[in-house]
Protein backbone atom coordinates (compact mmCIF):
# COMPACT_ATOMS: atom_id res chain seq x y z
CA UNK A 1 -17.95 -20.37 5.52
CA UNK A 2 -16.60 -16.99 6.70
CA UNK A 3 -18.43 -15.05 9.22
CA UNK A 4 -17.26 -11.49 10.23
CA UNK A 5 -18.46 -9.68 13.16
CA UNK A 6 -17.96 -6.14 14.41
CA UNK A 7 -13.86 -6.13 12.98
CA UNK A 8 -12.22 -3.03 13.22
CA UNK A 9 -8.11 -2.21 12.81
CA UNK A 10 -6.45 0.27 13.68
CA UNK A 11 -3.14 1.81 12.67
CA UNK A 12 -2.07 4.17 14.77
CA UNK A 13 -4.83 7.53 13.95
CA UNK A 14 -5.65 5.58 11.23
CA UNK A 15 -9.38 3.19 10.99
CA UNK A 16 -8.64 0.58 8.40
CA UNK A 17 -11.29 -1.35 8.99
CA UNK A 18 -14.49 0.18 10.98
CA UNK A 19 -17.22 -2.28 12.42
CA UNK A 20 -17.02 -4.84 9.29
CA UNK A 21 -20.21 -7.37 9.54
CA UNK A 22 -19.91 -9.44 5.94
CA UNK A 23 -20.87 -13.78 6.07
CA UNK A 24 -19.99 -16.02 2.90
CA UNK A 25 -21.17 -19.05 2.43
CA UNK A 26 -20.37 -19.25 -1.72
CA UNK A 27 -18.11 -16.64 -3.76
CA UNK A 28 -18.60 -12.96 -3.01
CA UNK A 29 -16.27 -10.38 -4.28
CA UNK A 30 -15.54 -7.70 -2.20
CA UNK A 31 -14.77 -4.68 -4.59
CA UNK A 32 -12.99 -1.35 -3.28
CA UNK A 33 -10.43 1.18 -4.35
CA UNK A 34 -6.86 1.44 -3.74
CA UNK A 35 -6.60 2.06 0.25
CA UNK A 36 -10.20 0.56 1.37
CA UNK A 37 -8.90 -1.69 3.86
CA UNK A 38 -9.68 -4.97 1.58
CA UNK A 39 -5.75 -6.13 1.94
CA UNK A 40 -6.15 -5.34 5.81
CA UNK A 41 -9.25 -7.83 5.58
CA UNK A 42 -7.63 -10.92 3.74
CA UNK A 43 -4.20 -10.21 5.95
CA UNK A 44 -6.23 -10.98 8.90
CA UNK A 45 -8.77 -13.63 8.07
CA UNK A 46 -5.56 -15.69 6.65
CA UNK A 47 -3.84 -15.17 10.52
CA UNK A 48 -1.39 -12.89 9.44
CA UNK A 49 -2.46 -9.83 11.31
CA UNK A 50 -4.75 -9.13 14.44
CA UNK A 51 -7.89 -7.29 14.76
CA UNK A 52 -8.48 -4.12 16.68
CA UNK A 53 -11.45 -5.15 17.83
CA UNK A 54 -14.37 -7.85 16.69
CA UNK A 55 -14.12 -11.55 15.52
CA UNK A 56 -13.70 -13.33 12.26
CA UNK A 57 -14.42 -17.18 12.03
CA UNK A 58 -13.47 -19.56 9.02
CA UNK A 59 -15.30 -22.69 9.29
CA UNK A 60 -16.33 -21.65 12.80
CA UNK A 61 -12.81 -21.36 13.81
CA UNK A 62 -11.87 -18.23 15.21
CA UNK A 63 -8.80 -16.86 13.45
CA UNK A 64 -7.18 -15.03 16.37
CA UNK A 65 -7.56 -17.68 19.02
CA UNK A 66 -7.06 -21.05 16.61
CA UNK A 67 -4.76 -19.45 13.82
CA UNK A 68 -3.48 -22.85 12.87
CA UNK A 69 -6.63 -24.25 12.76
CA UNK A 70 -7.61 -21.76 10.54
CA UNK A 71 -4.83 -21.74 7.75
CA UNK A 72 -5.79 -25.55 7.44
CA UNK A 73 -9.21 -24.44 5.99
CA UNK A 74 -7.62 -21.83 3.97
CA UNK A 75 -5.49 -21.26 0.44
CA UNK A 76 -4.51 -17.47 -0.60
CA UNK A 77 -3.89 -16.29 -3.57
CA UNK A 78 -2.68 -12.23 -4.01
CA UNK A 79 -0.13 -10.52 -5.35
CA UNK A 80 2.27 -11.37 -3.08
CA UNK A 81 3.58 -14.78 -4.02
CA UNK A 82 4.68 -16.08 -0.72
CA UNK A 83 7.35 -18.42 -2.66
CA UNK A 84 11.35 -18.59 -2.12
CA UNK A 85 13.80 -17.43 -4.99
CA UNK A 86 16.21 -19.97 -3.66
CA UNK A 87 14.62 -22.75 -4.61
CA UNK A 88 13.04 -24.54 -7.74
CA UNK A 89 9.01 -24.67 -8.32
CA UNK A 90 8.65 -28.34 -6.65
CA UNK A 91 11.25 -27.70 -3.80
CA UNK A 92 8.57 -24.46 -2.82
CA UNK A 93 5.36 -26.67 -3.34
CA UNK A 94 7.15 -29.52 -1.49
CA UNK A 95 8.28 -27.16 1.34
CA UNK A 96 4.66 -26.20 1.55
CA UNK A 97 3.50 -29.33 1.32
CA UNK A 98 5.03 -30.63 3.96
CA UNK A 99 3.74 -27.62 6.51
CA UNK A 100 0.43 -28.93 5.52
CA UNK A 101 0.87 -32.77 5.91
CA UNK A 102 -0.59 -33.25 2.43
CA UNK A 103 -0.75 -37.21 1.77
CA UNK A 104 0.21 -38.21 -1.74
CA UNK A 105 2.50 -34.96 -2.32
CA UNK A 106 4.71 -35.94 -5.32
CA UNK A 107 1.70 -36.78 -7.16
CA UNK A 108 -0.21 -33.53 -6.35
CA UNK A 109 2.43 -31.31 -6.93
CA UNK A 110 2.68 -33.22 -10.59
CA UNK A 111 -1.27 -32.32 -10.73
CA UNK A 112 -1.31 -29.09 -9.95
CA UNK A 113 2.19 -27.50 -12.03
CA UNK A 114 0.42 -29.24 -14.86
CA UNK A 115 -2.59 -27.08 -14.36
CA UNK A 116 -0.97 -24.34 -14.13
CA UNK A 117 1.33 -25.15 -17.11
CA UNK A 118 4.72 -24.99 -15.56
CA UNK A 119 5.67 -28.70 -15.81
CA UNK A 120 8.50 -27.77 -18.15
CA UNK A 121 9.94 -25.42 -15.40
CA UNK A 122 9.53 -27.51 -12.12
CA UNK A 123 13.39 -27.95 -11.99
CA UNK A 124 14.05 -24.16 -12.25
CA UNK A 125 14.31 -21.63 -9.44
CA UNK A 126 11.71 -19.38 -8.57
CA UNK A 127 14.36 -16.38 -9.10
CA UNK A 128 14.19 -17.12 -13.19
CA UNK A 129 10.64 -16.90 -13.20
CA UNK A 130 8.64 -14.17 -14.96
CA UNK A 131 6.62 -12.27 -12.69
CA UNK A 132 3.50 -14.42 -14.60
CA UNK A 133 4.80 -17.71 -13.91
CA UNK A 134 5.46 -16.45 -10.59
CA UNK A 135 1.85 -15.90 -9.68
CA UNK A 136 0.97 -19.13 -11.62
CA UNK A 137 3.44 -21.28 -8.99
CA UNK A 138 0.98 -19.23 -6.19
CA UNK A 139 -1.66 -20.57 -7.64
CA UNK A 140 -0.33 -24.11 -6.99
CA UNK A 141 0.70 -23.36 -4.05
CA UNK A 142 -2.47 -22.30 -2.51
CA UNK A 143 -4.54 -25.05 -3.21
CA UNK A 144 -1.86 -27.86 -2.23
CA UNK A 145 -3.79 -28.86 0.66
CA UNK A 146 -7.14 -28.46 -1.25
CA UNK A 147 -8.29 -25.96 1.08
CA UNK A 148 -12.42 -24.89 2.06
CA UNK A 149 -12.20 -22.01 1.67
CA UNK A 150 -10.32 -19.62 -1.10
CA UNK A 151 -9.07 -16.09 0.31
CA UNK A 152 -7.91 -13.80 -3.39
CA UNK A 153 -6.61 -10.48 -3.05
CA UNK A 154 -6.37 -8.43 -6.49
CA UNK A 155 -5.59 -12.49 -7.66
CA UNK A 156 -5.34 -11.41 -11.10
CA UNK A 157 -2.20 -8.70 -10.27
CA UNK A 158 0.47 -9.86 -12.71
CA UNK A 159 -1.28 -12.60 -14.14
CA UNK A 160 -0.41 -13.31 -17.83
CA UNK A 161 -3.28 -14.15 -19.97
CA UNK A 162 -3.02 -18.41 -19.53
CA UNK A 163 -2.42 -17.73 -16.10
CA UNK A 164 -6.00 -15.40 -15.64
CA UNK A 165 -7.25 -18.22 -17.88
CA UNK A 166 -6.10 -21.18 -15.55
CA UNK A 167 -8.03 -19.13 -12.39
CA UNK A 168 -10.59 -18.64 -13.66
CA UNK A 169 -11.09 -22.72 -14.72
CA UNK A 170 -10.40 -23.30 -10.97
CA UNK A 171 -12.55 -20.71 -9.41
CA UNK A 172 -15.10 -22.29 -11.76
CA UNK A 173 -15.04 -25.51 -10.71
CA UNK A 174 -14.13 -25.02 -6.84
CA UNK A 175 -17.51 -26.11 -5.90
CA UNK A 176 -19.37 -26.62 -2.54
CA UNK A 177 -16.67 -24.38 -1.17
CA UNK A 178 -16.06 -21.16 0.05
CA UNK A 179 -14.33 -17.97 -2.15
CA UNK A 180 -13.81 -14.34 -0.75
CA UNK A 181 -12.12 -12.36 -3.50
CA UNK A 182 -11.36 -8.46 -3.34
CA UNK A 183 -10.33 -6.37 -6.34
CA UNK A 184 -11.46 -3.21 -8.03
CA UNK A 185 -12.01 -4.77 -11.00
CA UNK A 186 -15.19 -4.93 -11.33
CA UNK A 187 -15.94 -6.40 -14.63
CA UNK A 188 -13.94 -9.33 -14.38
CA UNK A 189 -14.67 -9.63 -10.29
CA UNK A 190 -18.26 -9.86 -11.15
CA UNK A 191 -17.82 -12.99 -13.57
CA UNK A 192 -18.12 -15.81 -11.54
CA UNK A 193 -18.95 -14.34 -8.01
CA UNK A 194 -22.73 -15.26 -6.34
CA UNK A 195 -22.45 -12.10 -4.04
CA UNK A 196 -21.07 -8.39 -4.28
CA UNK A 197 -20.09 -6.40 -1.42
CA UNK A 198 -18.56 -2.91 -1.99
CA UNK A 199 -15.71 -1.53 1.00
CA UNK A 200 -15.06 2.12 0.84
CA UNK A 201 -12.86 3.28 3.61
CA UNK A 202 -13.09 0.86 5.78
CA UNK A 203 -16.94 -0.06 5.80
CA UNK A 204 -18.71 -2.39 4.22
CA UNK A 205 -21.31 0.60 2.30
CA UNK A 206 -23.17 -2.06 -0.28
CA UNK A 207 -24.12 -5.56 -0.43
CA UNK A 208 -26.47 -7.33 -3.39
CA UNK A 209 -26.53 -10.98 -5.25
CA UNK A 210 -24.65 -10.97 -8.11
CA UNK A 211 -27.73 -12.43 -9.93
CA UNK A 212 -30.16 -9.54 -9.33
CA UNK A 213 -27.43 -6.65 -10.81
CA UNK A 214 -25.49 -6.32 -14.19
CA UNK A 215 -22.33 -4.08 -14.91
CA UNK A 216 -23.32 -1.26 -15.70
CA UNK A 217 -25.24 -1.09 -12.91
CA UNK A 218 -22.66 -2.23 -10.07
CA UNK A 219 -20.24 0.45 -12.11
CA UNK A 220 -22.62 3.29 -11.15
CA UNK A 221 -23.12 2.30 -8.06
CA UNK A 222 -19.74 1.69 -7.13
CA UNK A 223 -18.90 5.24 -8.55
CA UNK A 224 -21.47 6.36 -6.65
CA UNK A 225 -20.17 5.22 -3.21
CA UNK A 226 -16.96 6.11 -3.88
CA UNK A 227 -17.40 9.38 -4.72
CA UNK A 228 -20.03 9.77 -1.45
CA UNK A 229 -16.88 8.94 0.32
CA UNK A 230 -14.12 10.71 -1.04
């Protein structure tokens, strides 16, 4: 579970984030354009950058005073890879692995670059990788340690068309857990998601169940708030 309360950020002049309340419990999609502060949201919830103000909890662990604690819970996929040119596919997951303490590595990491359908490339480094099979080796990497809860920024950035295939399988199946995804996007975001949530400058400005609205109607309201905001 992620539970947000009151979280603001600051840059400077700049509000990022204003006052954000949001709870999941299942897989909401957070949709927003270019500059809404959803990047600013995943950076922090996955430790990498402090609030201004408020509190953000994953698992009922507070991120800023427990961050290890917290990035046991988590796995994050974006368009940043967090992977090392220097080295080949397994030596990343394996270096990962190992920061996580993950019990049977070998065999996972044999698991999981099948998935992804890199086990003919395991041996090569990251630095000959397409920018496709890039993001498929993140995908790998962020569920080494079978994480709780899923954190996706714009996931699908880059992805070839196996790779969006492949995330979509796991998303699918990665039940009884936790998924926050952002993305503007918002006919694939709203494929597998339970909840929507729209951010446009830095506030949360709609919230539904994915159940009770269709496309077209999420597109005109998402136009709609935009535009209110521009």
């Amino acid at each position: 579970m992620i539970e947000i309360k009151g979280l603001s950020k600051n840059f400077g002049l700049t509000t990022a984030l204003n006052q954000v309340n949001l709870k999941v419990d299942n897989f909401l999609t957070l949709f927003g354009p270019n500059g809404a502060g959803k990047t600013t949201l995943i950076r922090i919830l996955s430790t990498l950058m402090k609030p201004s103000s408020g509190e953000a909890k994953i698992n009922n662990i507070d991120v800023l005073n427990n961050p290890v604690r917290a990035r046991s819970q988590i796995g994050v996929i974006s368009h940043e890879t967090h992977l090392y040119d220097g080295l080949k596919a397994e030596e990343n997951l394996k270096f990962y692995g190992k920061l996580y303490n993950v019990k049977n590595l070998d065999k996972r990491i044999n698991s999981l670059i099948k998935k992804v359908g890199l086990e003919h490339r395991e041996k090569d480094r990251v630095a000959d990788f397409s920018r496709g099979m890039r993001q498929r080796l993140s995908i790998s990497r962020a569920l080494l340690h079978d994480p709780l809860v899923l954190l996706l920024d714009e996931p699908y950035t880059g992805l070839d068309q196996h790779a969006a295939e492949t995330l979509e399988q796991i998303l699918d199946k990665f039940e009884d857990r936790t998924i926050l995804q952002t993305t503007h996007n918002l006919e694939r975001g709203l494929k597998l998601c339970c909840q929507v949530a729209i951010l446009v400058d830095g506030e949360i400005v709609y919230k539904a169940n994915a159940e009770e609205i269709g496309f077209e109607e999420l597109k005109q309201i998402y136009n709609q708030k935009v535009q209110q905001n521009e």
